[in-house]
C-alpha atoms as a PDB file:
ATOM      1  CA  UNK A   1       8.834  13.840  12.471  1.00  0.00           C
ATOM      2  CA  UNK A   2      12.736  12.434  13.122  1.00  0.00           C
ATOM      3  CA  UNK A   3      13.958  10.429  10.854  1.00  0.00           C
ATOM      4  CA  UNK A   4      13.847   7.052  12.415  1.00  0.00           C
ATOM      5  CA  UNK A   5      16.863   4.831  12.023  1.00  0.00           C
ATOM      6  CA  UNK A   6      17.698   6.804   8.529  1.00  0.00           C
ATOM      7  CA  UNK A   7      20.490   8.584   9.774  1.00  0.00           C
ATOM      8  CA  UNK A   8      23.911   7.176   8.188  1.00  0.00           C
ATOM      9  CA  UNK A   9      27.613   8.194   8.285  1.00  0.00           C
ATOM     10  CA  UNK A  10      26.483  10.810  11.097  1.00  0.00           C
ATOM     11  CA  UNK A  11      24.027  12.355   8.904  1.00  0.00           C
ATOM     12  CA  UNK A  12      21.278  14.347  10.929  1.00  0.00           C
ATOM     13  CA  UNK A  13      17.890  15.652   9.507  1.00  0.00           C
ATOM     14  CA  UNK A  14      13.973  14.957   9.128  1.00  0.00           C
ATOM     15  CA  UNK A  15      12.308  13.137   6.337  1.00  0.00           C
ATOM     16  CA  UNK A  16       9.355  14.415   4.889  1.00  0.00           C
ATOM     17  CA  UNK A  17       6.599  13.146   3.123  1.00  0.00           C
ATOM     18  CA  UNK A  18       3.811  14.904   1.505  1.00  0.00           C
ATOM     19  CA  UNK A  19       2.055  14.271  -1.899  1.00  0.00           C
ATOM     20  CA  UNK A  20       4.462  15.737  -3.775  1.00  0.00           C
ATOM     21  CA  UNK A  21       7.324  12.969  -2.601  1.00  0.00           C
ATOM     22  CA  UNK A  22      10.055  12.679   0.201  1.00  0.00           C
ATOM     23  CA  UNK A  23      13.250  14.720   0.853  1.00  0.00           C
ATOM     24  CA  UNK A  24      15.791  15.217   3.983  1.00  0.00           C
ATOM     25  CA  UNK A  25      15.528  18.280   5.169  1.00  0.00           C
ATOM     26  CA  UNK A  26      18.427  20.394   5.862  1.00  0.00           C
ATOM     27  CA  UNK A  27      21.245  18.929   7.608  1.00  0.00           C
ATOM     28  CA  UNK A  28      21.704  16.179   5.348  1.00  0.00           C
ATOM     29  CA  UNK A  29      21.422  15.431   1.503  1.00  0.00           C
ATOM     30  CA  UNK A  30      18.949  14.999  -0.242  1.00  0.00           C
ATOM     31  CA  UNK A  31      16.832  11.997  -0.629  1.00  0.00           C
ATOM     32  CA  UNK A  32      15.208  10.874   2.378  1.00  0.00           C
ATOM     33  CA  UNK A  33      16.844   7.093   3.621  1.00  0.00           C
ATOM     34  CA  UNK A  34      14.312   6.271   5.970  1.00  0.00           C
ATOM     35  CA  UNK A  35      11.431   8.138   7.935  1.00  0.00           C
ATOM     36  CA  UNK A  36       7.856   8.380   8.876  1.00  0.00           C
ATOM     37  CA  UNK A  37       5.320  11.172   7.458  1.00  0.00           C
ATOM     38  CA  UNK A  38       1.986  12.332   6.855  1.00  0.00           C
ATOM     39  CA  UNK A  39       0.577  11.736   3.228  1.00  0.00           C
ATOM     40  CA  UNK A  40      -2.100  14.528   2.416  1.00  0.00           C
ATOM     41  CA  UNK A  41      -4.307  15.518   0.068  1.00  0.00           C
ATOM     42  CA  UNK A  42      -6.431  18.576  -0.083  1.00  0.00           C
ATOM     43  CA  UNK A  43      -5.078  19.704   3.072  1.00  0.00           C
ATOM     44  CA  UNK A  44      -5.926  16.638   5.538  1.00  0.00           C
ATOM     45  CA  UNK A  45      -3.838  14.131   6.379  1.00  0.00           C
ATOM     46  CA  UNK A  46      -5.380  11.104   5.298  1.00  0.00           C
ATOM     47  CA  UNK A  47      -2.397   8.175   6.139  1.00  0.00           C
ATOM     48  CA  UNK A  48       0.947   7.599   8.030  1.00  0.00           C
ATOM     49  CA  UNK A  49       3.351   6.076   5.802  1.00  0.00           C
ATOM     50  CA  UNK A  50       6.974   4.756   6.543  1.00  0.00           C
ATOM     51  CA  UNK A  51       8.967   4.756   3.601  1.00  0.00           C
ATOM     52  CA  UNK A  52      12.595   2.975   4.100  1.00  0.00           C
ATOM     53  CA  UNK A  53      15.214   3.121   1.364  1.00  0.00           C
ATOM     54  CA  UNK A  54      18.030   0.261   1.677  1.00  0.00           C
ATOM     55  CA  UNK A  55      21.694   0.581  -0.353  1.00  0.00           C
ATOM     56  CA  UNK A  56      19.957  -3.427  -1.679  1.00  0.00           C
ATOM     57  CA  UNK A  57      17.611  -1.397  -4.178  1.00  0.00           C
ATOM     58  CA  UNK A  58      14.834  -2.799  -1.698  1.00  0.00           C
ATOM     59  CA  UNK A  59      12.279   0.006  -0.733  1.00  0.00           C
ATOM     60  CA  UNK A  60       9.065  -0.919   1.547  1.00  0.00           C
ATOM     61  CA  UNK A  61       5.615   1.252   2.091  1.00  0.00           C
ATOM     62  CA  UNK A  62       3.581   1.025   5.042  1.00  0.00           C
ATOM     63  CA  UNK A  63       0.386   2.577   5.925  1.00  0.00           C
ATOM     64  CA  UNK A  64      -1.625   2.277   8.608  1.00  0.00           C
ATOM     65  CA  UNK A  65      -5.036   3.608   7.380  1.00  0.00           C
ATOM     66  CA  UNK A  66      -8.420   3.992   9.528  1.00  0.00           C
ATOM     67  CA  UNK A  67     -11.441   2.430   7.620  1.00  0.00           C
ATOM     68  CA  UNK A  68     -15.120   3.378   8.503  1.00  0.00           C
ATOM     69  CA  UNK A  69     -16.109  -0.442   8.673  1.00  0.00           C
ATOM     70  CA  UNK A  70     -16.173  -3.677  10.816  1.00  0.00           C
ATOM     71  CA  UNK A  71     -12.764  -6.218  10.709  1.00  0.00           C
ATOM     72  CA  UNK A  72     -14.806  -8.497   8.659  1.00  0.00           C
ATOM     73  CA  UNK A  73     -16.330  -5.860   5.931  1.00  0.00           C
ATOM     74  CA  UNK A  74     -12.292  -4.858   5.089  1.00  0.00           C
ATOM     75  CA  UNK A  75     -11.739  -8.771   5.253  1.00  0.00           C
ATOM     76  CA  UNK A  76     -14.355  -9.256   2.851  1.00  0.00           C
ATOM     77  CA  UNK A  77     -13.353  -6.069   0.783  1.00  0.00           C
ATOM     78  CA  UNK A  78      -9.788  -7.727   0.335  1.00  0.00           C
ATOM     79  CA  UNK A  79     -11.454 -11.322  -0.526  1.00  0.00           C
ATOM     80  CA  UNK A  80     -14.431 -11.174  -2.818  1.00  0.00           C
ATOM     81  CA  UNK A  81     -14.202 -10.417  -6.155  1.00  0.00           C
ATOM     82  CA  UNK A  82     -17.021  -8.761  -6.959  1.00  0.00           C
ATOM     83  CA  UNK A  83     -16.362  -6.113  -3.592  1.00  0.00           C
ATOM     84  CA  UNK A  84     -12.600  -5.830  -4.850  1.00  0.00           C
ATOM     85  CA  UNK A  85     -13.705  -5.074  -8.611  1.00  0.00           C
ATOM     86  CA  UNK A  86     -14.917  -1.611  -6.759  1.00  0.00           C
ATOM     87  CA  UNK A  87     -12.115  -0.305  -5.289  1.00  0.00           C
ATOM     88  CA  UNK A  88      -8.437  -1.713  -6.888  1.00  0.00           C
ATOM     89  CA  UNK A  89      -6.555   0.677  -8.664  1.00  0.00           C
ATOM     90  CA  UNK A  90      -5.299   4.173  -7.999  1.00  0.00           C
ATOM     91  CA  UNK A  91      -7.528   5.972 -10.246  1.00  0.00           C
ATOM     92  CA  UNK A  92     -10.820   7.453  -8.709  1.00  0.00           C
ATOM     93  CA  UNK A  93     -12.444   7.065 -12.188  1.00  0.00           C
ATOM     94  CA  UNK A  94     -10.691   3.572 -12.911  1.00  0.00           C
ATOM     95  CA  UNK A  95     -12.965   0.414 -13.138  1.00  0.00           C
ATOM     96  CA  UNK A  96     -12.657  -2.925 -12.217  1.00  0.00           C
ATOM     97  CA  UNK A  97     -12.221  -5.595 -14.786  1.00  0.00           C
ATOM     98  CA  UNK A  98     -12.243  -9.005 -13.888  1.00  0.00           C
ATOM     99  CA  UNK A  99     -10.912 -10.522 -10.605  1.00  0.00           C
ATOM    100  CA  UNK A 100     -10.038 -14.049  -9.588  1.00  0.00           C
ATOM    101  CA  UNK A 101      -9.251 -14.996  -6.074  1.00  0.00           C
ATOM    102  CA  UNK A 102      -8.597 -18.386  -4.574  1.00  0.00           C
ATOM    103  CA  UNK A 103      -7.653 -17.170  -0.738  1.00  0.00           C
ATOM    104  CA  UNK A 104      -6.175 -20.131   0.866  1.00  0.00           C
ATOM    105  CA  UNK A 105      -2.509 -20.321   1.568  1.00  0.00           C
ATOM    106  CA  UNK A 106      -1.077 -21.541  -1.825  1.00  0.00           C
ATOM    107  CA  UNK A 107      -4.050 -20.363  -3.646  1.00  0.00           C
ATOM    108  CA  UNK A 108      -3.616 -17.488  -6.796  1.00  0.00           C
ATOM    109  CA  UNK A 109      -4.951 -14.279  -7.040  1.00  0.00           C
ATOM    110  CA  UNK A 110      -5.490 -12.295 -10.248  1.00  0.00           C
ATOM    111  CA  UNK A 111      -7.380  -8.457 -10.683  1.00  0.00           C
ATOM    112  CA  UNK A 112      -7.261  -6.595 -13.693  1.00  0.00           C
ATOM    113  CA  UNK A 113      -8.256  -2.746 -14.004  1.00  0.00           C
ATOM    114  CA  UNK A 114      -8.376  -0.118 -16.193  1.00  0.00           C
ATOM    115  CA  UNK A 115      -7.645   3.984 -15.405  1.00  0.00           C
ATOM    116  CA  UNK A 116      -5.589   5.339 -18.082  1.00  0.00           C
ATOM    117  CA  UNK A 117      -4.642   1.928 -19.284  1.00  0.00           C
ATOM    118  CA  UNK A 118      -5.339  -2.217 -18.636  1.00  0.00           C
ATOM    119  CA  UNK A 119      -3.772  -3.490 -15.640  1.00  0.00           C
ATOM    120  CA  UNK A 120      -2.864  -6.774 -14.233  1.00  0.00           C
ATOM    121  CA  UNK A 121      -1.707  -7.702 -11.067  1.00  0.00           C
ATOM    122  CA  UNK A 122      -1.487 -11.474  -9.599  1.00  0.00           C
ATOM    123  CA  UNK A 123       0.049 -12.743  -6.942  1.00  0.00           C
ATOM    124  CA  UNK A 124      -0.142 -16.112  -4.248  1.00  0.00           C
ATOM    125  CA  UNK A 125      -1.482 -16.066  -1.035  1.00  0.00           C
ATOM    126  CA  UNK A 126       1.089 -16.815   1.909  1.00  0.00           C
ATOM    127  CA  UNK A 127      -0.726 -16.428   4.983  1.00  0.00           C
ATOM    128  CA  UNK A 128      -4.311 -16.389   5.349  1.00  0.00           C
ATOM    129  CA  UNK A 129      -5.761 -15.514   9.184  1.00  0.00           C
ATOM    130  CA  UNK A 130      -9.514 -14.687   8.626  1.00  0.00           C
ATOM    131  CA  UNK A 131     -10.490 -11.964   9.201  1.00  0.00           C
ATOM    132  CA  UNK A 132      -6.855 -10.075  10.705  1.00  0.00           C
ATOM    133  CA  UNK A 133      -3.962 -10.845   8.782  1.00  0.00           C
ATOM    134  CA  UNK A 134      -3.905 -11.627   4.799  1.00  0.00           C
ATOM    135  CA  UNK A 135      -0.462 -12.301   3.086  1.00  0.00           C
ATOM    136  CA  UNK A 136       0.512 -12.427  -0.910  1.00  0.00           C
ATOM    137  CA  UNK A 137       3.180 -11.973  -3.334  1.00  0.00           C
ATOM    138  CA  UNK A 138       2.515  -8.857  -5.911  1.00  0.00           C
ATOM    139  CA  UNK A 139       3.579  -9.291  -9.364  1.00  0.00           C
ATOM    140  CA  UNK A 140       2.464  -6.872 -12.224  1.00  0.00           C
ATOM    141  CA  UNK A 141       1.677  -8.520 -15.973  1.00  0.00           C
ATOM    142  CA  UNK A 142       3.448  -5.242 -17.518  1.00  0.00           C
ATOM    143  CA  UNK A 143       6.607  -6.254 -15.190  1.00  0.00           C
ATOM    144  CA  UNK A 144       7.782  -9.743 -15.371  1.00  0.00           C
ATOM    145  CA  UNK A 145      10.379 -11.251 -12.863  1.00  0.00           C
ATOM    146  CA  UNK A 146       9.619  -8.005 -10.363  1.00  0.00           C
ATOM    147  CA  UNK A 147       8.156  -9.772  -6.852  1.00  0.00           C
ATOM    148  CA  UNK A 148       7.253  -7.886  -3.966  1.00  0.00           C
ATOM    149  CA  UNK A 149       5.531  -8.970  -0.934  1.00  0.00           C
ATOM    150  CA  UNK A 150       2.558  -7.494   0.501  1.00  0.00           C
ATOM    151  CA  UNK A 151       0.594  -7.862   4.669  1.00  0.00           C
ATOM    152  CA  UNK A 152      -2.153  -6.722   5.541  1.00  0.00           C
ATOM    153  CA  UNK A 153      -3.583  -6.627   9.268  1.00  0.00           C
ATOM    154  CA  UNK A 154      -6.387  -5.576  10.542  1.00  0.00           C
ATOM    155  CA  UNK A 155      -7.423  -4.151  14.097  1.00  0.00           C
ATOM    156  CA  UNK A 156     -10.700  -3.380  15.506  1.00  0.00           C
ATOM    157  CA  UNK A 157     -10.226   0.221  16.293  1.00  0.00           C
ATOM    158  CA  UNK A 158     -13.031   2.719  18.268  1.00  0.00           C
ATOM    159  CA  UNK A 159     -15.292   3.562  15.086  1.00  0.00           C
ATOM    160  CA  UNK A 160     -13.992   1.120  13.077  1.00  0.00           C
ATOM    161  CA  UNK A 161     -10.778  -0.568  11.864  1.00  0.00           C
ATOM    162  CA  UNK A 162      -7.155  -0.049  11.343  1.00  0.00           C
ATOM    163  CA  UNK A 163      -5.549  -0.957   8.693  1.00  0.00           C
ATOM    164  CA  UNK A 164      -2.230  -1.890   8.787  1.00  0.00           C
ATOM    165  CA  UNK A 165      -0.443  -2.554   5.366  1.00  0.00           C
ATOM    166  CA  UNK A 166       2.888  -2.945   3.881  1.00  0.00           C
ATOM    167  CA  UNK A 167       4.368  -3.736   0.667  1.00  0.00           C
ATOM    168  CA  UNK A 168       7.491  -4.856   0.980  1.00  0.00           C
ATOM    169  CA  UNK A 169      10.888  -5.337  -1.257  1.00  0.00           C
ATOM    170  CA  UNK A 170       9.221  -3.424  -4.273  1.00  0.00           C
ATOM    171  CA  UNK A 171      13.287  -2.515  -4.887  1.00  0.00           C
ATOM    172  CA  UNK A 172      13.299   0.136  -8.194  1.00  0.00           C
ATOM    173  CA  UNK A 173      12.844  -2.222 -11.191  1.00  0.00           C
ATOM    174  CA  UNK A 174       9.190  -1.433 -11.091  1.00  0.00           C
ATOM    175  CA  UNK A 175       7.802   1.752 -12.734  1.00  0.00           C
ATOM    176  CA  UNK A 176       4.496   2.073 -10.489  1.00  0.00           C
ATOM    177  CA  UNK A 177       4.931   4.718  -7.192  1.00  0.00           C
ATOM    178  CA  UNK A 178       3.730   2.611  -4.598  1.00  0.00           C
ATOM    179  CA  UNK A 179       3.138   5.025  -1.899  1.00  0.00           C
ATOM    180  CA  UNK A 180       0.724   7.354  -4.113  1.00  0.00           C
ATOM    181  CA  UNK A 181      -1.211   4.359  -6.013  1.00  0.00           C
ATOM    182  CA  UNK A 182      -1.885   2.726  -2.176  1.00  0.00           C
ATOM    183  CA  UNK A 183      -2.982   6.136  -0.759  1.00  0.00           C
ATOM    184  CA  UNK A 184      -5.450   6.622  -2.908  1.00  0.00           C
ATOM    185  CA  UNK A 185      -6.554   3.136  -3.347  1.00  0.00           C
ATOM    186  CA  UNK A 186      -7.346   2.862  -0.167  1.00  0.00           C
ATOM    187  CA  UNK A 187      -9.361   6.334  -0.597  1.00  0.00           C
ATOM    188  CA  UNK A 188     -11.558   4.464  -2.956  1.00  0.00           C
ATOM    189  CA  UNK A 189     -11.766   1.709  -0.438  1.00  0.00           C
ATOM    190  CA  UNK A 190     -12.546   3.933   2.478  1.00  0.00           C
ATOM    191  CA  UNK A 191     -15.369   5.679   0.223  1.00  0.00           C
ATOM    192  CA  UNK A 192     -16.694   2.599  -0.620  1.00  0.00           C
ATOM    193  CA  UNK A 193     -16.961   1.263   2.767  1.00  0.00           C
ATOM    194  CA  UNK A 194     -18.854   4.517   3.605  1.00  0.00           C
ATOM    195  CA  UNK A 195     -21.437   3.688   1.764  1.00  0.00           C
END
């Protein structure tokens, strides 16, 4: 698909994306500044994702990904512990620790996992709209003084729900790929909700 607003200077070209990463095709350099794409794995396109790189070491992920489940199942998915213990974290053989979650506007949030290694991430709730929209900060243990800002939305979809998500500001102090770890979180998620 075009590249959409990441042309710059005159510079004219697609941006992929794919599992393997983003690049520009021909027609401009490489690195892709801004575009949409398909994420796949195993052949099938599994998420849309907009990945926008800004000069202000500020990069944002979105995905919009289709969930087999009512509003209020994802709602609940993203708000009780012991349903979020089951899916957070990248790794489709990665566990669920402990998870804390006070989901009121001000309130803290706190879920640790393990895949290869112990993670933490915490965060604060900044807007709270049962059961569509849920809003927090995203702070990893591993990566003090590194904020990012994450939405979620929800929309009752034919079959379903959509799931609208972005991360926002994750900028390139962190170490963690965002657009891969999301992707396949919310595979786990989706296989959950499956049953």
């Amino acid at each position: 698909m075009p590249g959409d607003g990441g042309d710059a200077g005159g510079m004219q070209g697609e941006c992929r994306g794919n599992a393997g990463g983003w690049r520009r095709d021909a027609g401009g350099p490489a690195g892709c500044l801004a575009g949409w794409g398909r994420v796949r794995a195993e052949g099938q396109d599994f998420a849309r994702v907009w990945l926008k790189w800004s000069i202000l070491v500020s990069m944002d992920v979105s995905i919009d990904f289709e969930l087999p489940a009512s509003v209020e199942e994802v709602w609940r998915a993203w708000t009780e512990p012991e349903i979020v213990l089951r899916w957070f974290g990248s790794s489709p053989t990665g566990v669920g620790l402990k998870a804390g979650l006070d989901v009121r506007v001000g309130g803290n949030f706190l879920v640790s996992f393990r895949d290869s290694m112990e993670h933490t991430c915490y965060g604060v709730y900044s807007v709270v709209d049962e059961p569509y929209r849920l809003g927090f900060s995203w702070n990893w243990k591993s990566e003090p003084g590194v904020t990012s800002q994450v939405v979620v939305s929800l929309e009752k979809i034919m079959g379903g729900t959509l799931m609208r998500f972005t991360h926002d500001k994750v900028g390139t102090k962190s170490a963690h790929d965002y657009k891969a770890g999301w992707t396949s979180t919310f595979e786990k998620l989706k296989r959950l909700l499956q049953g």
